[in-house]
Protein backbone atom coordinates (compact mmCIF):
# COMPACT_ATOMS: atom_id res chain seq x y z
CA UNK A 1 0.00 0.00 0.00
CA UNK A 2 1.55 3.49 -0.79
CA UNK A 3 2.76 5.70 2.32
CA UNK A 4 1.83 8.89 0.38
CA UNK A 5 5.56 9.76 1.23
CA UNK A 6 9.02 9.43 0.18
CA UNK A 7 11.69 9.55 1.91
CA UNK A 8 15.70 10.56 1.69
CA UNK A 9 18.14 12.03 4.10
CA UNK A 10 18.63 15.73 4.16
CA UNK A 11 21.91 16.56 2.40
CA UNK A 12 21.42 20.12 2.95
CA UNK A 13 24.27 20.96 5.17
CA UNK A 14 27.92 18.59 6.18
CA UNK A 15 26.10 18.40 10.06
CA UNK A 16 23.13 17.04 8.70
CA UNK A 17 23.85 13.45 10.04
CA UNK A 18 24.65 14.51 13.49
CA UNK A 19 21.32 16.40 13.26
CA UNK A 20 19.52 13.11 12.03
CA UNK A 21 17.06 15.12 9.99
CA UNK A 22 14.66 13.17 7.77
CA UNK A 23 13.60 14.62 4.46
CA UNK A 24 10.14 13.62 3.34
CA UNK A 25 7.94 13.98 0.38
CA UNK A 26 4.97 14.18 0.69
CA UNK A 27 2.35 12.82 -2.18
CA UNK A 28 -0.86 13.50 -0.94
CA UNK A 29 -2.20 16.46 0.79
CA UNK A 30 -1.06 17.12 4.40
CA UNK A 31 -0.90 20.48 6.54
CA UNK A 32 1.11 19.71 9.84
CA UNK A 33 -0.79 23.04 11.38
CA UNK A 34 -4.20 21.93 10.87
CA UNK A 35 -3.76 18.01 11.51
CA UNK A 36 -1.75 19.38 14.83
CA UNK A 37 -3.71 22.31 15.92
CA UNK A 38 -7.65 20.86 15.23
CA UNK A 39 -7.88 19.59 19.20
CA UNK A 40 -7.52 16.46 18.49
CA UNK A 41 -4.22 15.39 20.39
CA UNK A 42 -3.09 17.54 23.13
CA UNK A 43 0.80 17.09 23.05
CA UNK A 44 1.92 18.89 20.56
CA UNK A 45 3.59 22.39 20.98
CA UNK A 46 4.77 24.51 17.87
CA UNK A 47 8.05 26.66 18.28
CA UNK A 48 9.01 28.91 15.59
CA UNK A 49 8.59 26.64 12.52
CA UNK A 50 8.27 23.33 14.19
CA UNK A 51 6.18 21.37 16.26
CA UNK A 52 7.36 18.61 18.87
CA UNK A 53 5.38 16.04 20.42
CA UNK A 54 6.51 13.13 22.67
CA UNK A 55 5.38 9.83 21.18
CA UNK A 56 5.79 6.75 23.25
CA UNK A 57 9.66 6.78 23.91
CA UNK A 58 11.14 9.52 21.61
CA UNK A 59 10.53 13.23 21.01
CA UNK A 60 9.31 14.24 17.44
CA UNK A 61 10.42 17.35 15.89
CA UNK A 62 8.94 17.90 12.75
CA UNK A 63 8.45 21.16 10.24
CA UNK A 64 6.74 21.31 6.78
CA UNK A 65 7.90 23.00 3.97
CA UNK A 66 5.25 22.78 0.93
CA UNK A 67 5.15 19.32 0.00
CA UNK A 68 7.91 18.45 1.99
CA UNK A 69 8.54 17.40 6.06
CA UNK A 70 11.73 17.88 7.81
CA UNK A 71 11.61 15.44 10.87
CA UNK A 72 13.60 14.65 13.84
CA UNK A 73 13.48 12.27 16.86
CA UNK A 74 15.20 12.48 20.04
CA UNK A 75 16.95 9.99 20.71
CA UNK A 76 18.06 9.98 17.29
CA UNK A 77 17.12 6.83 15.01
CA UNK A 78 17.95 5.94 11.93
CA UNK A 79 16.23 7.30 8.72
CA UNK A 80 13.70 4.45 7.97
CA UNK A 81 12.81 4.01 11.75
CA UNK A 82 11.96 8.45 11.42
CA UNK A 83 9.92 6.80 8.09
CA UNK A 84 7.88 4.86 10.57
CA UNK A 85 7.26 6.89 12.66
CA UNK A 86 5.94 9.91 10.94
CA UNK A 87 4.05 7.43 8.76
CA UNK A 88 1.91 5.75 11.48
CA UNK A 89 1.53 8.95 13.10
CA UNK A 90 -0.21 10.81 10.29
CA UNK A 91 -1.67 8.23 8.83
CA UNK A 92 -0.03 8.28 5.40
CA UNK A 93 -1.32 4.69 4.94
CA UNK A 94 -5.19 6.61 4.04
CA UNK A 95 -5.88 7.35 0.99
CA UNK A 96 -6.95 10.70 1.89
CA UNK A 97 -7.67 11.29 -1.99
CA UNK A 98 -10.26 8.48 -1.71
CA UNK A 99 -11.80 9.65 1.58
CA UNK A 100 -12.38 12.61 0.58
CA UNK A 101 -13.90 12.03 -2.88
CA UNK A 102 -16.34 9.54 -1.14
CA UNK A 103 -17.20 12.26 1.44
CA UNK A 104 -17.61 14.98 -0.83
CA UNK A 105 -20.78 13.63 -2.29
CA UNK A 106 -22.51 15.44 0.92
CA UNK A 107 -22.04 19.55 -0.34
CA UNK A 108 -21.27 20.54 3.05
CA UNK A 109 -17.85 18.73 3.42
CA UNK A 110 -16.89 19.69 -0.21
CA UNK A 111 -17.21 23.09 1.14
CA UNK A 112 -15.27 22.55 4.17
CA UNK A 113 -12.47 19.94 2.17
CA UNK A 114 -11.98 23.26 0.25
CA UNK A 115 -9.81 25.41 2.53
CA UNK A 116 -8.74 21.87 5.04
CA UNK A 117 -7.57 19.38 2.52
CA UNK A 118 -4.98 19.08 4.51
CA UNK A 119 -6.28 17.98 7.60
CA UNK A 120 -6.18 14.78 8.93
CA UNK A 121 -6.68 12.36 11.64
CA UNK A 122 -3.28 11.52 14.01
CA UNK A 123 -2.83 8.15 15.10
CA UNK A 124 -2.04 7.84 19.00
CA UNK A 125 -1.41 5.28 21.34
CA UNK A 126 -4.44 4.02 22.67
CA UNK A 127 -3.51 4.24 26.31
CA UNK A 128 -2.65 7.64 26.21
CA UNK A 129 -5.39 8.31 24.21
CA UNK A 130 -7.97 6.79 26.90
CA UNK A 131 -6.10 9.28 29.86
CA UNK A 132 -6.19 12.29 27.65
CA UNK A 133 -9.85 12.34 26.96
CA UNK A 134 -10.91 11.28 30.42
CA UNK A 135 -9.12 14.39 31.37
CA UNK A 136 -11.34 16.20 28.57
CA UNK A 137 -14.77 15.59 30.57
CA UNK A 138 -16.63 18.94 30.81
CA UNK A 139 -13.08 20.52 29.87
CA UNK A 140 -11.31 22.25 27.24
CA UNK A 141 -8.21 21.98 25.51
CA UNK A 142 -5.72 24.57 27.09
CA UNK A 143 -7.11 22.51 30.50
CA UNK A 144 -6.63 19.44 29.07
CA UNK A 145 -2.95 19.79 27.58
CA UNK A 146 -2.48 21.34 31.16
CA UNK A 147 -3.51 17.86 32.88
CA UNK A 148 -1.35 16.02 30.29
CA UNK A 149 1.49 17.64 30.99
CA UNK A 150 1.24 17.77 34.76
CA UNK A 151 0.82 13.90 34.81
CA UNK A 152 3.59 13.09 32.35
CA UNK A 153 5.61 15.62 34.58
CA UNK A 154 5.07 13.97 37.66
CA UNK A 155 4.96 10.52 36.24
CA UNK A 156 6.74 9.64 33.43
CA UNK A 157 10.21 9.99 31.91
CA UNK A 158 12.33 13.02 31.43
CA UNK A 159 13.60 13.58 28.14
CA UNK A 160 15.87 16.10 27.13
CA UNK A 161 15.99 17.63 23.48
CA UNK A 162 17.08 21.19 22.00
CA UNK A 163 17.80 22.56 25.08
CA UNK A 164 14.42 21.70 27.53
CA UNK A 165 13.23 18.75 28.74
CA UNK A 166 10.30 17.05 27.51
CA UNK A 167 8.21 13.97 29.56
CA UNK A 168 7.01 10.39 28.08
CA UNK A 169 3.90 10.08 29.09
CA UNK A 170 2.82 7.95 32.31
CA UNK A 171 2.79 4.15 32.47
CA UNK A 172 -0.20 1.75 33.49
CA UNK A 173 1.70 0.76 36.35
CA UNK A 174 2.85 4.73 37.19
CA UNK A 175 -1.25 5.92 37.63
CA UNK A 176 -2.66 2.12 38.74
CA UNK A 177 -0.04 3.21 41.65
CA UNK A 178 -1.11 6.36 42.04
CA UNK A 179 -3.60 7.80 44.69
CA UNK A 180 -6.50 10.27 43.47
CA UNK A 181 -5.45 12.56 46.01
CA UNK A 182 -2.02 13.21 44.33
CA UNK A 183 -3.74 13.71 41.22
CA UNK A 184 -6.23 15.89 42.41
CA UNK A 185 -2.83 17.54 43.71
CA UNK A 186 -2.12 18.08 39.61
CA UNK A 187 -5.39 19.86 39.32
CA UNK A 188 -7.32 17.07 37.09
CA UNK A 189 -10.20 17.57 39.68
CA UNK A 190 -13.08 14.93 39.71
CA UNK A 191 -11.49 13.41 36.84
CA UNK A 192 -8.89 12.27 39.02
CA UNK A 193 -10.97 8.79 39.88
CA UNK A 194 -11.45 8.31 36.24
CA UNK A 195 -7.63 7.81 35.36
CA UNK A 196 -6.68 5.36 38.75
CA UNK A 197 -10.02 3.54 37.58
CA UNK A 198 -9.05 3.28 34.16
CA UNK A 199 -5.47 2.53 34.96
CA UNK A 200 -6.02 -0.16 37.58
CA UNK A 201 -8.80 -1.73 35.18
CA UNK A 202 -6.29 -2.07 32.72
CA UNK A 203 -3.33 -3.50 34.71
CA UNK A 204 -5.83 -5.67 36.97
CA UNK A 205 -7.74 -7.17 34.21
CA UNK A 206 -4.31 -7.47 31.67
CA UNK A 207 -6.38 -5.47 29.12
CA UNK A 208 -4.55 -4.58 25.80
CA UNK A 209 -5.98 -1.87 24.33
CA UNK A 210 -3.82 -2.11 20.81
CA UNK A 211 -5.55 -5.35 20.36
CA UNK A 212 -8.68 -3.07 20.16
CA UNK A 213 -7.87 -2.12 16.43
CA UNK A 214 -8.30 -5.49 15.13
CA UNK A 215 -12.00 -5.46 16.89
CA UNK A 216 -15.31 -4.63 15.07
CA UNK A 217 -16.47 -1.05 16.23
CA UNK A 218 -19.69 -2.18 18.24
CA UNK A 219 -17.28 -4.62 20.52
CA UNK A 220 -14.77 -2.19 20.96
CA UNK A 221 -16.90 0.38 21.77
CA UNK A 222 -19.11 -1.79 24.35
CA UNK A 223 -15.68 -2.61 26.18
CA UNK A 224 -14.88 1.10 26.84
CA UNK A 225 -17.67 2.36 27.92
CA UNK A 226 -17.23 0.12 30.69
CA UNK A 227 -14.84 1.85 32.01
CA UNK A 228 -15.80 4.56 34.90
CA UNK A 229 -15.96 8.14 33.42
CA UNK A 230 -16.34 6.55 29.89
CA UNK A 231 -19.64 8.25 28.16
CA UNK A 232 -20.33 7.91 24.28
CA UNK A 233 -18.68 10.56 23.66
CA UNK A 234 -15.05 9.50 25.05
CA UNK A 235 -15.60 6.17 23.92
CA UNK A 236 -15.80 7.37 20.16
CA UNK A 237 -12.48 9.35 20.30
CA UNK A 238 -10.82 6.81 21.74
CA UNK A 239 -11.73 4.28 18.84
CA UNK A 240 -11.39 7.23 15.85
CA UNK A 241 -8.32 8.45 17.22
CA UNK A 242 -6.28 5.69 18.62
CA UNK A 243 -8.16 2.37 17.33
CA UNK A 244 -8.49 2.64 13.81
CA UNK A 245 -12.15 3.14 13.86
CA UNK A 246 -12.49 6.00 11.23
CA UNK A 247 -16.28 5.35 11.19
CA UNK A 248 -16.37 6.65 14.80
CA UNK A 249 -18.29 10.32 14.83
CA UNK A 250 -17.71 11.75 18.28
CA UNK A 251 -20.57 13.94 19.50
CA UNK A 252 -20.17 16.90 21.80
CA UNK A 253 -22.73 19.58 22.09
CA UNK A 254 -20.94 21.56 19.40
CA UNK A 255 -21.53 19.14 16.77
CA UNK A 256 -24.85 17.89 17.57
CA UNK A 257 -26.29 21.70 17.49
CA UNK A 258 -24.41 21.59 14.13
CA UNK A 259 -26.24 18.26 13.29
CA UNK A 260 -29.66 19.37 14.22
CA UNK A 261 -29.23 22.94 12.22
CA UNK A 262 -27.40 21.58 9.17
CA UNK A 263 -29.06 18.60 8.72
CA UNK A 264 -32.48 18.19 10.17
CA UNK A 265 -34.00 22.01 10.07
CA UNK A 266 -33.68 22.68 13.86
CA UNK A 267 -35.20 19.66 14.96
CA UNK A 268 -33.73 18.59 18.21
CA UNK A 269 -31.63 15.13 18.61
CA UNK A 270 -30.78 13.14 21.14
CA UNK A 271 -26.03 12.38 21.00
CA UNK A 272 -27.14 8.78 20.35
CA UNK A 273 -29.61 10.29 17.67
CA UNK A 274 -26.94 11.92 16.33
CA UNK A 275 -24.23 8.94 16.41
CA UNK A 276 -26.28 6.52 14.69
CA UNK A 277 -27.52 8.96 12.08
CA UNK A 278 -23.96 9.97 10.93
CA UNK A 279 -22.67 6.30 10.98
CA UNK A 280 -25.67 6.05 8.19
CA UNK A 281 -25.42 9.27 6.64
CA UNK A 282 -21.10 9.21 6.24
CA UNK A 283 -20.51 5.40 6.58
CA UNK A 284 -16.99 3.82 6.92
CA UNK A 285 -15.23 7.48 6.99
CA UNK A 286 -17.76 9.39 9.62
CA UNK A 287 -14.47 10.53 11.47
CA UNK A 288 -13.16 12.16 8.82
CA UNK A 289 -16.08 13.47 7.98
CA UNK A 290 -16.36 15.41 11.77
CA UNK A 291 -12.43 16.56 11.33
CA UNK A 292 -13.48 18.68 8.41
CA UNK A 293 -17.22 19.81 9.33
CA UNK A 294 -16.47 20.71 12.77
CA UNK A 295 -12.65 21.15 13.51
CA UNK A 296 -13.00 22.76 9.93
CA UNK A 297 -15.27 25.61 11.74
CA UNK A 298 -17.97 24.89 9.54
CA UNK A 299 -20.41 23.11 12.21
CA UNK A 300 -19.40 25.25 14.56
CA UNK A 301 -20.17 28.68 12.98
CA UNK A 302 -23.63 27.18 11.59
CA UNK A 303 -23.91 25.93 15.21
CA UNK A 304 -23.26 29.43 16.75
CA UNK A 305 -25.61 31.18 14.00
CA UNK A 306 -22.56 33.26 12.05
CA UNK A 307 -23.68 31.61 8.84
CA UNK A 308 -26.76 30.43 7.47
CA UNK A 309 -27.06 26.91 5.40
CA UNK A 310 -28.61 24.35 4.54
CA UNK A 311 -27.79 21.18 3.42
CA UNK A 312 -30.75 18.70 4.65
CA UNK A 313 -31.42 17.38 0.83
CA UNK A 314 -28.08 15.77 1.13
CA UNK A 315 -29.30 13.63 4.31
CA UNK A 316 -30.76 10.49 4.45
CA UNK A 317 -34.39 10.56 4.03
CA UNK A 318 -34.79 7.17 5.82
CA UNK A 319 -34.11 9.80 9.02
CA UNK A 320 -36.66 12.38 7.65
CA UNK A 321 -34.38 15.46 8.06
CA UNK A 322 -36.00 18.35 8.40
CA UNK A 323 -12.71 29.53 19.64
CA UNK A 324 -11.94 26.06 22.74
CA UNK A 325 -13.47 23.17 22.11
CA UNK A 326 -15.70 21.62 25.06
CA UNK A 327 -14.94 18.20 25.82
């Protein structure tokens, strides 16, 4: 299957192996801003022309230059293990050219795939994932990457690269141990029961979340709404983001308002309403379809009333249409 990508070492300047810089070419449309700065994972920070992120055991420095990505990771590796990396990451393995011809057949997301081609959905480790959006409950995202960061601070790994130190993010073990109290201590509030829950549910029961992606939706999604703090909601960006589940449509208020405008004339839905309607209405590529209605502003300004559209002819009829992010 084609990566989208090609790859060679920079040969820019004679320190550009000590650097360990990775050159890569990009075939199909990317924008590192957008697919970084949509609110979709909360560790990345941009510096001048680059954005970092820690990812598992390594730091990721990475910059874009039109069709091309520079790309770093600390400690170094070699070229093709950089490859990898950036390739799972950003899911270069889509067809993003595909998706979004299938997608545009509904008007609205042609009109939002216009200006956020671009975007697209980043692949994260599913236990990281879970943490980060049980911090998100009733939250928003400058909160959120707060909590992150606080808990990777106090319990993970220190890692330092260009100067400051950056943190892996905390183990199973490292918040089963932990007491609420200390992490109420990091300010993640009542969400503090949520993450030792979640933590010692994993460890106790030896679940493995990666094995999650090779699950059908409906069992996945069953599974983690067991967990304590787990709503709909969480549950979907967990499987859309982390788990391969690209037909996952996660509903917040934001989008169902959006929904209920756009879509159905006003008419007011219930989230599960919602959920099940844009499984139908999207099909296998409903979480793509969210990135570029919603984080694509377009659902959100209908939502808020700063535009005025209309799109309900391109709905199922089997349904009968008629600034932060909140988690």
């Amino acid at each position: 299957m084609s990566t989208g990508l090609h790859l060679r070492e920079k040969k820019k300047a004679p320190d550009s192996k000590k650097t360990g810089e990775v050159e890569v070419e990009l075939t199909q449309p990317f924008s590192l801003e957008q697919s970084a700065e949509c609110g979709q994972a909360f560790r990345w920070e941009r510096s001048g022309d680059s954005y970092y992120s820690v990812l598992g055991d390594v730091v990721l420095k990475v910059r874009q230059e039109g069709a091309k990505l520079f790309a770093r990771l600390c400690p170094d590796r070699d070229c093709f293990s950089t490859l990898s990396l950036v390739g799972d990451v950003f899911r270069f393995d889509d067809n993003v050219d595909g998706i979004i011809a299938e997608l545009s057949a509904d008007p609205l997301i042609a009109e939002s795939v216009s200006s956020h081609r671009g975007l697209r959905l980043i692949r994260q480790d599913p236990w990281e994932c879970l943490i980060s959006y049980l911090c998100s409950i009733n939250s928003n995202i400058p909160r959120i990457k707060g909590d992150v960061e606080r808990l990777s601070r106090k319990y993970g790994r220190e890692i330092a690269f260009d100067g400051r130190p950056f943190y892996t993010f905390p183990s199973v073990d490292a918040l089963a141990g932990a007491e609420e109290d200390e992490l109420r201590k990091l300010k993640t509030g009542f969400r503090a029961k949520y993450i030792v829950s979640a933590a010692r549910k994993v460890k106790d029961e030896k679940i493995d979340l990666i094995s999650f992606r090779k699950r059908s939706y409906e069992d996945a999604f069953e599974e983690l709404c067991t967990f304590n703090g787990v709503g709909p909601k969480v549950a979907d960006c967990v499987l859309l983001f982390s788990m391969d589940k690209l037909e996952a449509f996660p509903v917040d208020r934001w989008v169902r308002r959006g929904v209920e405008l756009v879509y159905f004339g006003g008419r007011k839905l219930t989230e599960k309403r919602v959920r099940e309607w844009s499984r139908m209405h999207f099909g296998r590529f409903a979480g793509y379809a969210q990135e570029y209605l919603f984080y694509g502003s377009r659902l959100r300004e209908l939502a808020a009333g700063i535009t005025s559209h209309n799109v309900s002819a391109g709905a199922d009829k089997s349904v009968s249409p008629a600034g932060n992010r909140q988690n």
